[in-house]
N, C-alpha and C. Protein backbone atom coordinates (compact mmCIF):
# COMPACT_ATOMS: atom_id res chain seq x y z
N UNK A 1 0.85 -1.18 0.00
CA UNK A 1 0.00 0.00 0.00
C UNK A 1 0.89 1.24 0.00
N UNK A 2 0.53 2.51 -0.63
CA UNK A 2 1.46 3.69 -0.82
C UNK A 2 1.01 4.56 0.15
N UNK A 3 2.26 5.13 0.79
CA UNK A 3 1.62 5.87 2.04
C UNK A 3 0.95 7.48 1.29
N UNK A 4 0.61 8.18 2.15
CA UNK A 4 0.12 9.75 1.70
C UNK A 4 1.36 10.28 1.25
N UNK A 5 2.91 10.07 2.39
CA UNK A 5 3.24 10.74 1.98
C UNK A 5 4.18 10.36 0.88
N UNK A 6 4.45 9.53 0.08
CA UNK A 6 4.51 8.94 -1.17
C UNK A 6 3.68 9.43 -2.45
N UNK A 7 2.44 9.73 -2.03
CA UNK A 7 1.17 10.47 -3.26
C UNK A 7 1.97 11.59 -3.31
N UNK A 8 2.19 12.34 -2.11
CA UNK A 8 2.78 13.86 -1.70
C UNK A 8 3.89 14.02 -2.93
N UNK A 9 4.91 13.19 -2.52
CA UNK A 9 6.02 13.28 -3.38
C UNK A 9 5.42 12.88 -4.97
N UNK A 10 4.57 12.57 -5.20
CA UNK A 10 4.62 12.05 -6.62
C UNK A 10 3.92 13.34 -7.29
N UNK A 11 2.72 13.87 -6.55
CA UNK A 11 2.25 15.17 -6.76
C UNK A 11 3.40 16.69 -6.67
N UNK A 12 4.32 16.44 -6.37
CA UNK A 12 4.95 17.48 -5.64
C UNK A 12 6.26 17.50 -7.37
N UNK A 13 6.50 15.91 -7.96
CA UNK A 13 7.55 16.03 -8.98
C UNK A 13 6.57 16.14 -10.23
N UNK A 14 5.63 15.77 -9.96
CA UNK A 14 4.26 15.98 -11.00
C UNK A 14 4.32 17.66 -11.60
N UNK A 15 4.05 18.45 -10.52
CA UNK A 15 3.92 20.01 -10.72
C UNK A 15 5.04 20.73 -10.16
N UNK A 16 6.37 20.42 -10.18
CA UNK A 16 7.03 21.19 -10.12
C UNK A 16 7.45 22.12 -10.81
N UNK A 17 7.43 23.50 -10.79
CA UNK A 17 7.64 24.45 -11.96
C UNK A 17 6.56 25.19 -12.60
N UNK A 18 5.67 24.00 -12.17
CA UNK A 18 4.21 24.65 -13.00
C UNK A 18 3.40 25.65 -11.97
N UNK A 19 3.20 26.46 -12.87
CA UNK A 19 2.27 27.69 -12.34
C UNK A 19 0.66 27.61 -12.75
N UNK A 20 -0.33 27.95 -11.23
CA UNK A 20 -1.64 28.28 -12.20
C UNK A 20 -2.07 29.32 -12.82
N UNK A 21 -3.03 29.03 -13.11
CA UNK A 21 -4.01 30.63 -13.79
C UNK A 21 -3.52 32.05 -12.96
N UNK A 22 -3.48 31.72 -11.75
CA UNK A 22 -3.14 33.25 -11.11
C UNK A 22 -1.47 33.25 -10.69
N UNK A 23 -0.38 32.21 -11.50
CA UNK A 23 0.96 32.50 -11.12
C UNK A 23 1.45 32.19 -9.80
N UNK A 24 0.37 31.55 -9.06
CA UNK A 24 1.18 30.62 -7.91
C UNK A 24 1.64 29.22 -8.08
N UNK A 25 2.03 28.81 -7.33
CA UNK A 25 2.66 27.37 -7.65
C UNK A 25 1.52 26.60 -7.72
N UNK A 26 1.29 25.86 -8.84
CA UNK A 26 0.45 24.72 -9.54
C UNK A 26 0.07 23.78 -8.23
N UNK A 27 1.06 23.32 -7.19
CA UNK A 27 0.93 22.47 -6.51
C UNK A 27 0.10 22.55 -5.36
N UNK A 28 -0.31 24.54 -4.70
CA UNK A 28 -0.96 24.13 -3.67
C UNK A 28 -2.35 23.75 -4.33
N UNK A 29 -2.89 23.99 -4.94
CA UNK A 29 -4.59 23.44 -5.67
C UNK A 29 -4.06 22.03 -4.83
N UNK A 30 -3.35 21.22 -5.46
CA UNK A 30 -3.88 19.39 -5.20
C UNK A 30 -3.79 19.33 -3.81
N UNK A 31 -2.35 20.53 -3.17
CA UNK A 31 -2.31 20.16 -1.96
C UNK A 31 -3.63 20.64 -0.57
N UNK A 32 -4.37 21.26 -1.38
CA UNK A 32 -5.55 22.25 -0.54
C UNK A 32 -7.04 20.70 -0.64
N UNK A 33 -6.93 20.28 -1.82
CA UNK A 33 -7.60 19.44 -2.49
C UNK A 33 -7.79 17.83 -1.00
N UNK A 34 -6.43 17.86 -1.57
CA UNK A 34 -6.07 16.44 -0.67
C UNK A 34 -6.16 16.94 0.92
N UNK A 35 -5.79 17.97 1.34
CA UNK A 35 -5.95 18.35 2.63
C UNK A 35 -7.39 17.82 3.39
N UNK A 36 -8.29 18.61 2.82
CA UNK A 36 -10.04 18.13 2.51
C UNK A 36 -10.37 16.99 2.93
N UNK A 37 -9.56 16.49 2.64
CA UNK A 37 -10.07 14.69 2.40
C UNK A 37 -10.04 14.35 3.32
N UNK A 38 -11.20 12.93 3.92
CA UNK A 38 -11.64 12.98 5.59
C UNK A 38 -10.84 11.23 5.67
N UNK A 39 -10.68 10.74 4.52
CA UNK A 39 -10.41 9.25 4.47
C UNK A 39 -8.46 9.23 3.89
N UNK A 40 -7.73 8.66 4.05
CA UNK A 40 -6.84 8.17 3.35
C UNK A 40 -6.91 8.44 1.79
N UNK A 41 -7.96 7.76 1.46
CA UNK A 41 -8.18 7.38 -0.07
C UNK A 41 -8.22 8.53 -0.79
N UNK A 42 -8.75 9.51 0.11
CA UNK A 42 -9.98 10.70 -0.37
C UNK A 42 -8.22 12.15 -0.50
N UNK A 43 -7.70 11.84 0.53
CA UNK A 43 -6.37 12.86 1.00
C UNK A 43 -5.71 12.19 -0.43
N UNK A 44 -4.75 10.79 -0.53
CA UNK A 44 -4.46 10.50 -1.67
C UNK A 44 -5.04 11.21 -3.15
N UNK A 45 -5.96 10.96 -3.69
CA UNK A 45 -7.16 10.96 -4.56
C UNK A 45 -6.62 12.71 -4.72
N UNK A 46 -7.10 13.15 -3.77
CA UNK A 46 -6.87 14.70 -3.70
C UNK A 46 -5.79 15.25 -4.55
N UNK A 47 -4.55 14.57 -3.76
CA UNK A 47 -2.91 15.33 -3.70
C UNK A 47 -2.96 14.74 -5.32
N UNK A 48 -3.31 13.91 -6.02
CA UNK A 48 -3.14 13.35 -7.24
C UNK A 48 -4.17 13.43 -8.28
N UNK A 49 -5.12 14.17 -8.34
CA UNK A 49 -6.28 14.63 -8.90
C UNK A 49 -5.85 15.43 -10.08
N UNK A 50 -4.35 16.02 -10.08
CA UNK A 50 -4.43 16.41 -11.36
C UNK A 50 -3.33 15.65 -11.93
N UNK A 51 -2.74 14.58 -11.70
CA UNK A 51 -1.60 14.22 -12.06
C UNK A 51 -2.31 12.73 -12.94
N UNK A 52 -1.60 12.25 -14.11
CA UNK A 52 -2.37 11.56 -14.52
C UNK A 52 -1.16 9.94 -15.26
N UNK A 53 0.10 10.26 -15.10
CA UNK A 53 1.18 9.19 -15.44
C UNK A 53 1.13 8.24 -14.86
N UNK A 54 1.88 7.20 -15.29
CA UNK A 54 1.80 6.07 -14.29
C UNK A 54 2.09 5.97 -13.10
N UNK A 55 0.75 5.62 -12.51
CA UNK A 55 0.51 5.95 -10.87
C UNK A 55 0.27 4.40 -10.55
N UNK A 56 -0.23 3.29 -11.24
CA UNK A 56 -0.48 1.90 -11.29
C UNK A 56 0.91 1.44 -10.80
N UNK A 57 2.14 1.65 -11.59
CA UNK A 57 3.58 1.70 -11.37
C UNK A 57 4.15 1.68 -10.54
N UNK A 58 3.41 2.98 -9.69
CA UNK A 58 4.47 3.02 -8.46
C UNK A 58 3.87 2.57 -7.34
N UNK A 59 2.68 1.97 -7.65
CA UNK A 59 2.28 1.58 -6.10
C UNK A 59 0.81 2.15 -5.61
N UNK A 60 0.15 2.77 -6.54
CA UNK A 60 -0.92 3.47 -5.93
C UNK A 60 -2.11 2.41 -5.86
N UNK A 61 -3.41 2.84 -5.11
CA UNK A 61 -4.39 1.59 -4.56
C UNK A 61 -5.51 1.83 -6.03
N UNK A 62 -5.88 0.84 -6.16
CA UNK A 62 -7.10 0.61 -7.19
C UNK A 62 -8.12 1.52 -6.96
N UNK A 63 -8.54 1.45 -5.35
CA UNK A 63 -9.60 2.41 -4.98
C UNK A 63 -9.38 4.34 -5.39
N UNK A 64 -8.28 4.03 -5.49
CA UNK A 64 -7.43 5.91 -5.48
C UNK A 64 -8.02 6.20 -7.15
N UNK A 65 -7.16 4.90 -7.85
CA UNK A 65 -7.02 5.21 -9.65
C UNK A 65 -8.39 4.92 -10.08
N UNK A 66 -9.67 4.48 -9.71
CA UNK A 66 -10.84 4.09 -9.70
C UNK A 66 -10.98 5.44 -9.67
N UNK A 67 -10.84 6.51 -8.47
CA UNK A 67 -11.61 7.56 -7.80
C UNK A 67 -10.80 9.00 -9.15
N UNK A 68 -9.14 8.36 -9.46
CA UNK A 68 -8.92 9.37 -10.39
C UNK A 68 -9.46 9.58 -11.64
N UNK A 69 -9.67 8.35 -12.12
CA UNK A 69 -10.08 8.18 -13.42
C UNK A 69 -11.50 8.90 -13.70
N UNK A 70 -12.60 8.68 -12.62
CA UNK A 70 -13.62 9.47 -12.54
C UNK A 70 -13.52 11.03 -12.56
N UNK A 71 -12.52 11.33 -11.94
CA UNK A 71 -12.17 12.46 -11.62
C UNK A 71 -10.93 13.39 -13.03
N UNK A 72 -10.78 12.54 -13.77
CA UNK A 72 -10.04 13.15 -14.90
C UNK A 72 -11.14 13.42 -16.03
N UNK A 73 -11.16 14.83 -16.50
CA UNK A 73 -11.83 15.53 -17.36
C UNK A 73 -11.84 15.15 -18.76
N UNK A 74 -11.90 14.51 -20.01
CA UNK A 74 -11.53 14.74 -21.13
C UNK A 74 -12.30 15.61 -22.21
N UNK A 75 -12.21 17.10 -21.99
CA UNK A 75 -13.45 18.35 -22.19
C UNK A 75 -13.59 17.68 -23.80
N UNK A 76 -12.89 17.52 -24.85
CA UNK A 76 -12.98 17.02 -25.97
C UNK A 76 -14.19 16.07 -25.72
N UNK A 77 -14.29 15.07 -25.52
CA UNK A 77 -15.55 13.95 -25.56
C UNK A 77 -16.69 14.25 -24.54
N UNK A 78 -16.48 14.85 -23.25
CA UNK A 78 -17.50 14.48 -22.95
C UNK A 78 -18.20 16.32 -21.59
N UNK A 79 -18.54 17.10 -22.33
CA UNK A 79 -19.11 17.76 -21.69
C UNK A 79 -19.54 18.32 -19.72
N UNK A 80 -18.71 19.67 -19.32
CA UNK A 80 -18.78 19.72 -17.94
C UNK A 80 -19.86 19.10 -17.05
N UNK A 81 -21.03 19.21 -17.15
CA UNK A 81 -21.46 18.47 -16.37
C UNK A 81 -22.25 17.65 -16.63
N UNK A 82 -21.68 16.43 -17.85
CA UNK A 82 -22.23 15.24 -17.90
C UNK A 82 -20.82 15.00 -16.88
N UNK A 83 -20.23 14.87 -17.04
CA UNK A 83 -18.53 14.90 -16.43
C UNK A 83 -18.96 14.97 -15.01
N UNK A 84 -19.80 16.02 -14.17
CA UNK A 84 -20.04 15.98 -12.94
C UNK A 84 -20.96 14.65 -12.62
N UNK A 85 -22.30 14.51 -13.64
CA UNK A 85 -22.52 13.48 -13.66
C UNK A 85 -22.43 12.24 -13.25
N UNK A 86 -21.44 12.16 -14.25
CA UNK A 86 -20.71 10.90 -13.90
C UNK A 86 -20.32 10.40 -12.88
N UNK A 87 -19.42 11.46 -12.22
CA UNK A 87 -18.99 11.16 -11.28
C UNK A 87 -20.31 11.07 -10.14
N UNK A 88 -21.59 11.69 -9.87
CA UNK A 88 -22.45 11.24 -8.69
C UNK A 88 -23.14 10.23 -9.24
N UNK A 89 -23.44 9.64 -10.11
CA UNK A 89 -24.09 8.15 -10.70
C UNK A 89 -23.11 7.60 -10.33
N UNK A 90 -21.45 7.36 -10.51
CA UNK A 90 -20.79 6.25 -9.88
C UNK A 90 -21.33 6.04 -8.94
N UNK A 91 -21.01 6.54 -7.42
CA UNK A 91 -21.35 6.09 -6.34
C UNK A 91 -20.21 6.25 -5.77
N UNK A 92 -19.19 6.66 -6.28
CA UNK A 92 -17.86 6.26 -5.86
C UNK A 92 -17.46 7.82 -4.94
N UNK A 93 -17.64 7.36 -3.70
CA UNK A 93 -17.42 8.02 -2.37
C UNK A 93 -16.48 8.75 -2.48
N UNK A 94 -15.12 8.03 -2.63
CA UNK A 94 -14.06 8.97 -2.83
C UNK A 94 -13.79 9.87 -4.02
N UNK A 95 -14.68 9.74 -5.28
CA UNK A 95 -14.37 10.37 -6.19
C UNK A 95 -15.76 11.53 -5.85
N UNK A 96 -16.63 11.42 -5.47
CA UNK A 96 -17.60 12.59 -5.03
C UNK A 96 -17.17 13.54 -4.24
N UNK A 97 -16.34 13.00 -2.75
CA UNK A 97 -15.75 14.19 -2.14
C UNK A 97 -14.74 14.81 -2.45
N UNK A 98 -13.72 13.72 -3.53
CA UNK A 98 -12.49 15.16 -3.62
C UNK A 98 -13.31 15.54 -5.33
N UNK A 99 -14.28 15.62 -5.39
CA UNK A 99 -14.94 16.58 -6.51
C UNK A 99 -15.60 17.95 -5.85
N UNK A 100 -16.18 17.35 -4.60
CA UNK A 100 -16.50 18.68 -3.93
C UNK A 100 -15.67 18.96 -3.32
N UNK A 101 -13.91 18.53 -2.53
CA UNK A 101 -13.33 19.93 -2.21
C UNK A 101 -12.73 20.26 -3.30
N UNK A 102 -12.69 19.51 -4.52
CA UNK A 102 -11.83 20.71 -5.63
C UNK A 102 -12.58 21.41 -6.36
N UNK A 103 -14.15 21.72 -6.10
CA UNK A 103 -14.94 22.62 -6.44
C UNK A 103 -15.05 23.72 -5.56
N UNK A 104 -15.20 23.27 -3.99
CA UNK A 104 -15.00 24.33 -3.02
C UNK A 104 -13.56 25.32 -3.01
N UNK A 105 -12.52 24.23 -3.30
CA UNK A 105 -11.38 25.40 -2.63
C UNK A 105 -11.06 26.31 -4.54
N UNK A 106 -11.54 25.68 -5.56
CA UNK A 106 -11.50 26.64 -6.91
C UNK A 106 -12.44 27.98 -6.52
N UNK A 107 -13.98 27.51 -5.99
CA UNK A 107 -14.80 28.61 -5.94
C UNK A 107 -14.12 30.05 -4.43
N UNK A 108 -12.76 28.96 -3.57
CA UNK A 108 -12.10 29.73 -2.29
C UNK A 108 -11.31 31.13 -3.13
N UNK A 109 -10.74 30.12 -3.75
CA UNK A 109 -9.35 30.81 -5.01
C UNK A 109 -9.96 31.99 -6.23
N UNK A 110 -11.45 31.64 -6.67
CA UNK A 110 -11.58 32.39 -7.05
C UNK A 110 -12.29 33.85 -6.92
N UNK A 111 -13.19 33.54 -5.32
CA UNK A 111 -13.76 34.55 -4.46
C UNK A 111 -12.35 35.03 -3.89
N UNK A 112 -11.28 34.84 -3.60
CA UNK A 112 -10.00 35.63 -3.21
C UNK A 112 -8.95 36.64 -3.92
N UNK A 113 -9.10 35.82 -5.67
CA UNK A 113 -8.94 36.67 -6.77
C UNK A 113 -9.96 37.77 -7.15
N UNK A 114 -11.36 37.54 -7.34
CA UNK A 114 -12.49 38.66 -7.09
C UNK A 114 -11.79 39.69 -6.18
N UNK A 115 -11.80 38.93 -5.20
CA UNK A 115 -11.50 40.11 -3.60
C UNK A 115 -9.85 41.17 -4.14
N UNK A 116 -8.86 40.59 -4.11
CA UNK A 116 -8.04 41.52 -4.78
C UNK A 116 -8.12 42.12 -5.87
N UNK A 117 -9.28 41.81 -7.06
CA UNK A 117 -9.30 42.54 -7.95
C UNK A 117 -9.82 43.84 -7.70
N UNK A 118 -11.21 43.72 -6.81
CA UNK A 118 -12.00 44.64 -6.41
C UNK A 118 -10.71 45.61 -5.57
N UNK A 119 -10.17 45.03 -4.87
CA UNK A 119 -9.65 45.88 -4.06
C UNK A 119 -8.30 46.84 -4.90
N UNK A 120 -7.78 46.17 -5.48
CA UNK A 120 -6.70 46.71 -6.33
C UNK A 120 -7.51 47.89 -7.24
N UNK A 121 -8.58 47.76 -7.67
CA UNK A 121 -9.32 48.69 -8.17
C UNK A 121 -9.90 49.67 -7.82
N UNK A 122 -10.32 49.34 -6.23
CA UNK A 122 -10.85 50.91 -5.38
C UNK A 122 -9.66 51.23 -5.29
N UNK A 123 -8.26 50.90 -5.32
CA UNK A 123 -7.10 51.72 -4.40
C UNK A 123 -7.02 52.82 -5.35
């Protein structure tokens, strides 16, 4: 079994370098993501939610790559929220909650970007 902090490191060489939309490091999103998570599976699942290489390879649990695979987007084929869809017709526990904290802490990130825009703009 792969510990968390093994996901950690694999998420951590995954996005190194990479920046998001607002020029911070790519990595806290998965790490805010996986934080969330109330189960093992769900913290895993999290920290690796955007990482998508061979994770079978190094050791990761069926239940995790079950919960990623649900959780990986392909906007080409199949439309945002048949995509959400999907994922609450699975059933699949761990792929429902780290869908809602990586919906909550995007909608955190982007009510915080709002907030400095507004504010950079009254100054």
């Amino acid at each position: 079994m792969i510990s968390i902090e093994v996901t950690l490191r694999i998420a951590l060489e995954a996005h190194t370098g990479q920046k998001d939309l607002d020029g911070n490091p790519a990595i806290l999103h998965p790490l805010a993501v996986g934080l969330m998570g109330r189960t093992d599976a769900e913290i895993k699942a999290g920290f690796l939610h955007d990482v998508v290489e061979d994770l079978k390879n190094r050791g990761v649990e069926d239940d995790v790559l079950t919960a990623l695979a649900l959780l990986s987007h392909d906007k080409e084929k199949v439309g945002y929220f048949e995509y959400v869809e999907n994922i609450i017709a699975s059933g699949n526990v761990t792929a429902i909650h780290v869908k809602l904290n990586d919906l909550h802490h995007n909608l955190q990130r982007g009510k915080e970007s709002y907030e400095a825009a507004v504010a950079s703009h009254d100054s």
